[in-house]
Protein backbone atom coordinates (compact mmCIF):
# COMPACT_ATOMS: atom_id res chain seq x y z
CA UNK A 1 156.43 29.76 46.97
CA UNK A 2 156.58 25.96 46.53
CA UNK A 3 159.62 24.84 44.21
CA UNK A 4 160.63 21.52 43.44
CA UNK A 5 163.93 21.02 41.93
CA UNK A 6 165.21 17.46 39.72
CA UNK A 7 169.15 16.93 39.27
CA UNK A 8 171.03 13.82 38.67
CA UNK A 9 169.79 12.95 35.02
CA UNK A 10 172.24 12.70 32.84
CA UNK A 11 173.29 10.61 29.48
CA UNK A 12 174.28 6.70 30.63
CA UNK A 13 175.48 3.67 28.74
CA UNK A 14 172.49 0.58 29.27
CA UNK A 15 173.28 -1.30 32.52
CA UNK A 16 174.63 2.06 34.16
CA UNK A 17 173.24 3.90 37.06
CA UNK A 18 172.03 7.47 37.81
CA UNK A 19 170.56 8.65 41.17
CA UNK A 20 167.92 11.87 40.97
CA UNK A 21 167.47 13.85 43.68
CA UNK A 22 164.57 16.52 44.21
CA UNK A 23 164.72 19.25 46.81
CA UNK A 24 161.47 20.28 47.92
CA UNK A 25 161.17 23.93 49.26
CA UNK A 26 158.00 25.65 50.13
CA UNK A 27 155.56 23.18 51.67
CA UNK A 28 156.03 20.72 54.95
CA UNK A 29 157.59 18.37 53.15
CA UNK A 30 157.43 15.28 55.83
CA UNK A 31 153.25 16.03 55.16
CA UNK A 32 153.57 14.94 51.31
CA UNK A 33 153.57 12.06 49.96
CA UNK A 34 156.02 11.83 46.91
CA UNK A 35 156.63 10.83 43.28
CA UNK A 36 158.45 10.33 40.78
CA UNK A 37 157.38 9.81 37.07
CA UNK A 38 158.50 10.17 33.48
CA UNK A 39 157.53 10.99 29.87
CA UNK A 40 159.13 9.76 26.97
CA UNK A 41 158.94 11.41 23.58
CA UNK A 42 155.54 10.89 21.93
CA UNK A 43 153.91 8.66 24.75
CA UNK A 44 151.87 9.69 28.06
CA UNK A 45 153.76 10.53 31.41
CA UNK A 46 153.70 7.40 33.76
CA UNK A 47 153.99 7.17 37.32
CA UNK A 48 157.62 5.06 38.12
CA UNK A 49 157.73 5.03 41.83
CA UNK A 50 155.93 6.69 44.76
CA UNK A 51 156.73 6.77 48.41
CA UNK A 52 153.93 7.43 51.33
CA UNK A 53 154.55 9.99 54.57
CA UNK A 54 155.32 7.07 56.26
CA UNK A 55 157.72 5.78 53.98
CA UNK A 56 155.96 2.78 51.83
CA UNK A 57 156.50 2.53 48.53
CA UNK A 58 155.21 1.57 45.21
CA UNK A 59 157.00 0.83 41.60
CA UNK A 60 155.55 0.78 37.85
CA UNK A 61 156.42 -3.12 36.79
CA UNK A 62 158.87 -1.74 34.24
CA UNK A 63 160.93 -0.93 37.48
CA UNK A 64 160.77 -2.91 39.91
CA UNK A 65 164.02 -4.53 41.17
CA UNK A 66 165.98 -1.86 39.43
CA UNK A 67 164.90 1.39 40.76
CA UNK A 68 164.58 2.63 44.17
CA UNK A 69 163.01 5.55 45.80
CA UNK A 70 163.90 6.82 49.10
CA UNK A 71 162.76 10.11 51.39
CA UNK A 72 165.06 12.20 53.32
CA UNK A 73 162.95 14.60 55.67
CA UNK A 74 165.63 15.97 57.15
CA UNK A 75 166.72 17.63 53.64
CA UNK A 76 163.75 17.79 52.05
CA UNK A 77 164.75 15.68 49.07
CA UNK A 78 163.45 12.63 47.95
CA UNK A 79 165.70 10.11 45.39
CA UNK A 80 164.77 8.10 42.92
CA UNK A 81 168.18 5.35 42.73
CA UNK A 82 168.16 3.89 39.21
CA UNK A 83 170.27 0.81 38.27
CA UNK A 84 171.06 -1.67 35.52
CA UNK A 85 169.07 1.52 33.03
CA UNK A 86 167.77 0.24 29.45
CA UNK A 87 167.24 2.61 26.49
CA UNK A 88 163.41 2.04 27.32
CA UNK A 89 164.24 4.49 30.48
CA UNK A 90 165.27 7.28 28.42
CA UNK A 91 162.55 10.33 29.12
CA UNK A 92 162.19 13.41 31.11
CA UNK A 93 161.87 12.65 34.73
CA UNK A 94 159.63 14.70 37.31
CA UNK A 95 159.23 14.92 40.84
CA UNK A 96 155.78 15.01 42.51
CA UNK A 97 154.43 16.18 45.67
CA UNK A 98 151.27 15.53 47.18
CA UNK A 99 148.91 16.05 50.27
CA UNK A 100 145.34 15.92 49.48
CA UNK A 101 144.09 18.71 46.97
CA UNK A 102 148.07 20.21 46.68
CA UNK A 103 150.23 18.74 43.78
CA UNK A 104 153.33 20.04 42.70
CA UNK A 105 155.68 19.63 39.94
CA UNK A 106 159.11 20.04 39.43
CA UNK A 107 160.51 20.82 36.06
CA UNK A 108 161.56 17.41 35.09
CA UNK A 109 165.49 16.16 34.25
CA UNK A 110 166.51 14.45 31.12
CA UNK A 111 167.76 10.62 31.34
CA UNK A 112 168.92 9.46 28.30
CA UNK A 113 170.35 5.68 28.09
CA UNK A 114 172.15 4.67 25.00
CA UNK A 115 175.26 3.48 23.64
């Protein structure tokens, strides 16, 4: 059974930082490549960052230079590092996994940024 589990979100103050984690558990992890993405209330979820087998990776403009995403085969997790967070963050994060026709989903953490 193939379960992908989000922590990490959490209510910050704009400018703060939260790191997400997502343990992967089920599939050959190392084989997948790996997302993460979000959905805000009343708009469409969007892709934020993505990271290859190999280890590239790719950012949504709204991100770049702020967030980070990183792969740790070893533990089957992959992080998503968010700094200097804006109130445009705030939405339900998910995890991704991918390798060809597979695609899994986690079951998405809340960030909320505000003051």
């Amino acid at each position: 059974q193939v379960q992908l589990v989000e922590s990490g979100g959490g209510w910050v103050q704009p400018g703060g930082s939260l790191r997400l984690s997502c343990a992967a558990s089920g599939i050959i992890f190392r084989t997948y490549a790996m997302d993460w993405y979000r959905q805000a209330p009343g708009k469409e979820r969007e892709l934020v960052a993505d990271i290859s087998r190999g280890g590239s990776t790719n950012y949504a403009d709204s991100v770049k230079g702020r967030f980070t995403i990183s792969r740790d085969n070893a533990k089957n997790t992959v992080y998503l590092q968010m700094n200097s967070l804006k109130p445009e963050d705030t939405a339900v994060y998910y995890c991704n996994a991918v390798y060809y026709r597979n695609n899994y989903w986690g079951q998405g953490t809340q960030v909320t940024v505000s003051s």
